[in-house]
Protein backbone atom coordinates (compact mmCIF):
# COMPACT_ATOMS: atom_id res chain seq x y z
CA UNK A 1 -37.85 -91.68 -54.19
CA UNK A 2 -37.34 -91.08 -50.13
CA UNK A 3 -34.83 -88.39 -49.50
CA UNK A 4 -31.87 -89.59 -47.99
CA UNK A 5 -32.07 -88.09 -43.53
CA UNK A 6 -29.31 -85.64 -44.84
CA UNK A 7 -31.32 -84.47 -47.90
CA UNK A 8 -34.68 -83.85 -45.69
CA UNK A 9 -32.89 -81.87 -42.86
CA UNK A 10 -31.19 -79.43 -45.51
CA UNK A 11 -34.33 -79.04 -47.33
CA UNK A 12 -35.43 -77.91 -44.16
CA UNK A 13 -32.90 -75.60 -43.81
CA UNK A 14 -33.63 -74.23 -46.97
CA UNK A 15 -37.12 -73.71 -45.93
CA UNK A 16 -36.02 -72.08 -42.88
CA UNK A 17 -33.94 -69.76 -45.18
CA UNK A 18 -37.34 -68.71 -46.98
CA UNK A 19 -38.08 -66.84 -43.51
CA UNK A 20 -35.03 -64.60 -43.48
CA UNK A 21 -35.60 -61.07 -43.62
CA UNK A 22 -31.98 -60.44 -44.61
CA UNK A 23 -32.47 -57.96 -48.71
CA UNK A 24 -29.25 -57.39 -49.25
CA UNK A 25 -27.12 -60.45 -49.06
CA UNK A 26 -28.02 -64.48 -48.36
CA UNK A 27 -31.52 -65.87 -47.24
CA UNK A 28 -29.66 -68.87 -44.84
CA UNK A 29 -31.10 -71.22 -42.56
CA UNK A 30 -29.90 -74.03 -40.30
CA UNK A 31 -31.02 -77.00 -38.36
CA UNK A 32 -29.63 -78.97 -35.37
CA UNK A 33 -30.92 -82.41 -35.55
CA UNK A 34 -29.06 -85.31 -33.30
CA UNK A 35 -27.13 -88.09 -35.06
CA UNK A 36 -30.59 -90.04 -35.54
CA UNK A 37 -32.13 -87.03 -37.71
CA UNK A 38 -34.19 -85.46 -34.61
CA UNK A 39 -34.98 -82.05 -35.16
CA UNK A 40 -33.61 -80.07 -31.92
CA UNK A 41 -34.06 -76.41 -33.14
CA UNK A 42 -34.04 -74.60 -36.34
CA UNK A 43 -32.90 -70.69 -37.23
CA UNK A 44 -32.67 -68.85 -40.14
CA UNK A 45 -30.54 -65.27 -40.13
CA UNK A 46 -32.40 -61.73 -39.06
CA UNK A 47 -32.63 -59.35 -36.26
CA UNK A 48 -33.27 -60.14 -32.66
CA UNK A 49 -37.05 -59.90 -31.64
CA UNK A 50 -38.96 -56.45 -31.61
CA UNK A 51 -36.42 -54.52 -34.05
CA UNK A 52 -38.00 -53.81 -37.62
CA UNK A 53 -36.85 -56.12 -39.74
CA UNK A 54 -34.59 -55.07 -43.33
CA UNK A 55 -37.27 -55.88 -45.55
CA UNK A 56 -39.12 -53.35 -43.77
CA UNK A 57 -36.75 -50.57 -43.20
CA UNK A 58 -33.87 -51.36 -45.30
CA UNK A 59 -30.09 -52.90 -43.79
CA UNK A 60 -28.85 -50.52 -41.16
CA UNK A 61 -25.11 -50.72 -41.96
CA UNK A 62 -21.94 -49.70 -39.95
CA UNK A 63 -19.35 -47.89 -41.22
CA UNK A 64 -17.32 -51.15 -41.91
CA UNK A 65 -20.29 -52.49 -44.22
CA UNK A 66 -21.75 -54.95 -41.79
CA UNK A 67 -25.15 -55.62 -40.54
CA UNK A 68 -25.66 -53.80 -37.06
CA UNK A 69 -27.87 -55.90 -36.20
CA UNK A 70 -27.90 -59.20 -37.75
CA UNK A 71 -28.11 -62.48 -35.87
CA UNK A 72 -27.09 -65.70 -38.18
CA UNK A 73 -28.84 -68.43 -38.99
CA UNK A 74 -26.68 -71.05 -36.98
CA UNK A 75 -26.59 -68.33 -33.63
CA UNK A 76 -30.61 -68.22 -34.06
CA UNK A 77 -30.57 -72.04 -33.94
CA UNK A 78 -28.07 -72.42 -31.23
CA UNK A 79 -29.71 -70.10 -29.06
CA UNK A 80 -32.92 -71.02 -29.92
CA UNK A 81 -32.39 -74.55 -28.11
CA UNK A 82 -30.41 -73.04 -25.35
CA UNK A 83 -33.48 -70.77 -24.70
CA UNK A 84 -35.63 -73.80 -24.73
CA UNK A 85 -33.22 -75.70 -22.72
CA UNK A 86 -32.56 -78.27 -25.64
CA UNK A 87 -29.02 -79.98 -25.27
CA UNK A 88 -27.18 -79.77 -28.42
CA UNK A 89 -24.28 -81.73 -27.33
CA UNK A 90 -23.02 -84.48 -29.68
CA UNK A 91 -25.42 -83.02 -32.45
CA UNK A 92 -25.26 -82.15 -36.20
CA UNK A 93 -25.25 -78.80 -37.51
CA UNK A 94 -27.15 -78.47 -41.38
CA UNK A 95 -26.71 -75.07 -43.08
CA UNK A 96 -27.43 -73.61 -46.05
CA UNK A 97 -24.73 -71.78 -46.16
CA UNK A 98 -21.07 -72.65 -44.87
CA UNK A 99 -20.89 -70.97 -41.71
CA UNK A 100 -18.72 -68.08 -41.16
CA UNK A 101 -15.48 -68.67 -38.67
CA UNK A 102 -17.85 -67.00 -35.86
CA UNK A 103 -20.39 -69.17 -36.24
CA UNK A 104 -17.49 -72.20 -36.53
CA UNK A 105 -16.40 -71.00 -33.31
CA UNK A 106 -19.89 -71.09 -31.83
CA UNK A 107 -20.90 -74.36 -32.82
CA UNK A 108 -17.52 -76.01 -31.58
CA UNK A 109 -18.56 -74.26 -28.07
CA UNK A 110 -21.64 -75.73 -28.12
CA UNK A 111 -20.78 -79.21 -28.83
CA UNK A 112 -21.55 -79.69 -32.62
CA UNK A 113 -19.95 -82.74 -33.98
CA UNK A 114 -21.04 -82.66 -37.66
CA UNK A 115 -21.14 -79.74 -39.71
CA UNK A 116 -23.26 -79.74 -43.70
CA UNK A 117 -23.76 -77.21 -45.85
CA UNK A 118 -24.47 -76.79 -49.36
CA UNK A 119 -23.25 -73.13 -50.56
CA UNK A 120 -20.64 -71.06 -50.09
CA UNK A 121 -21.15 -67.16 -49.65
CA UNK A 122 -17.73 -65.25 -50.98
CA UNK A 123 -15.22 -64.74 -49.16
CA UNK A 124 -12.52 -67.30 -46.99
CA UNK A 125 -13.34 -70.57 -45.98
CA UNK A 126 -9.90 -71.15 -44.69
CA UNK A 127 -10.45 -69.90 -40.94
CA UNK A 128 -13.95 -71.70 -41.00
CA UNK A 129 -12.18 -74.82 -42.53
CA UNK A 130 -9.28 -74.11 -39.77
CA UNK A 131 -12.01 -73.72 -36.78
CA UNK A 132 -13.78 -77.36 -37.36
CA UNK A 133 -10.45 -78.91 -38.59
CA UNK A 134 -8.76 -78.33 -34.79
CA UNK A 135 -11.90 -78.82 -33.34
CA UNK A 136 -12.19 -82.51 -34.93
CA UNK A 137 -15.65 -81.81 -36.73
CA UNK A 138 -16.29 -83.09 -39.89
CA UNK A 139 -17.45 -80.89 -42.55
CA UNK A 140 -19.33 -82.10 -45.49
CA UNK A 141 -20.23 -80.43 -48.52
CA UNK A 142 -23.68 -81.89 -50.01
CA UNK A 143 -23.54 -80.03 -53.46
CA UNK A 144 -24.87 -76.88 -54.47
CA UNK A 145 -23.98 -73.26 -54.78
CA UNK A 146 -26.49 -72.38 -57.63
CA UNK A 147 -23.42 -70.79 -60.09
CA UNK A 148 -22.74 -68.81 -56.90
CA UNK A 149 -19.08 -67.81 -56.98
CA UNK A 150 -17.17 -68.95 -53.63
CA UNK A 151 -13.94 -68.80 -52.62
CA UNK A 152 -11.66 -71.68 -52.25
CA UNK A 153 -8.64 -70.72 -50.50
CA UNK A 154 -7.75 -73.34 -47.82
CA UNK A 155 -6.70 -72.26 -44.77
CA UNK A 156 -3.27 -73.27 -45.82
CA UNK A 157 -3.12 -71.34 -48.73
CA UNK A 158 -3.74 -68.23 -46.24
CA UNK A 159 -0.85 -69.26 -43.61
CA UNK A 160 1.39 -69.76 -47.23
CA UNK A 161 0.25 -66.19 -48.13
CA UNK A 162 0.52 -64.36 -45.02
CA UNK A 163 4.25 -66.09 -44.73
CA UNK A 164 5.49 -64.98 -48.53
């Protein structure tokens, strides 16, 4: 049977994913295709050009527990077309993963209008949900997570926490 456009450009992702260098916590990739289903650019999370990747060396870690180096899937794909002078504008934003509320932020800047993802990576989804929820981008969940736990706390249930 033919994959449904949405299907195919998350199993891309997912192959994308399989390039990640990233040992210690998720393999994600993510496409940018326009509304039609062309590909515009493609990224998958690791370290910026001529630094030894983690699989090599190991994950250099900061104090606070995060990568020192790491550069996400989505920000590979987002500046991967700006690089290549590929307008992203108006486009749709596949991920693996959901992205985190930095990545949220950056697609919104760069004019995503569609966000899908299939997992969720631990932690809160509220400001993520919060970030494309203001920003008028729909986010749509096509299935997954593997038996992955994920958190769902809403951004709401955050404001109603933070307020008790």
């Amino acid at each position: 049977m033919r994959p449904t456009i949405d299907d195919y450009l998350m199993k891309i992702a997912e192959m994308a994913a399989a390039r990640s260098t990233c040992t210690r916590r998720a393999m994600v990739g993510a496409v940018i295709a326009s509304p039609e289903g062309r590909i515009l650019s493609v990224g998958y999370n690791g370290v910026p050009y001529g630094i030894p990747h983690c699989d090599d060396i190991g994950c250099r870690r900061g104090d606070d527990g995060k990568h020192l180096w790491l550069v996400h899937a989505e920000e590979n794909a987002i500046v991967g077309a700006a690089a290549e002078g590929i307008k992203i504008k108006g486009a749709w934003l596949y991920c693996t993963h959901l992205p985190c509320s930095h990545c949220a932020s950056l697609a919104v800047q760069a004019g995503i209008t569609k966000v899908f993802y299939k997992k969720v990576i631990g932690g809160p989804v509220g400001p993520t949900q919060y970030v494309f929820s203001k920003a008028h981008i729909e986010l749509i969940w096509l299935g997954g997570n593997d038996g992955q736990e994920s958190s769902t706390e809403s951004y709401q249930d955050l404001v109603d926490a933070r307020s008790s």
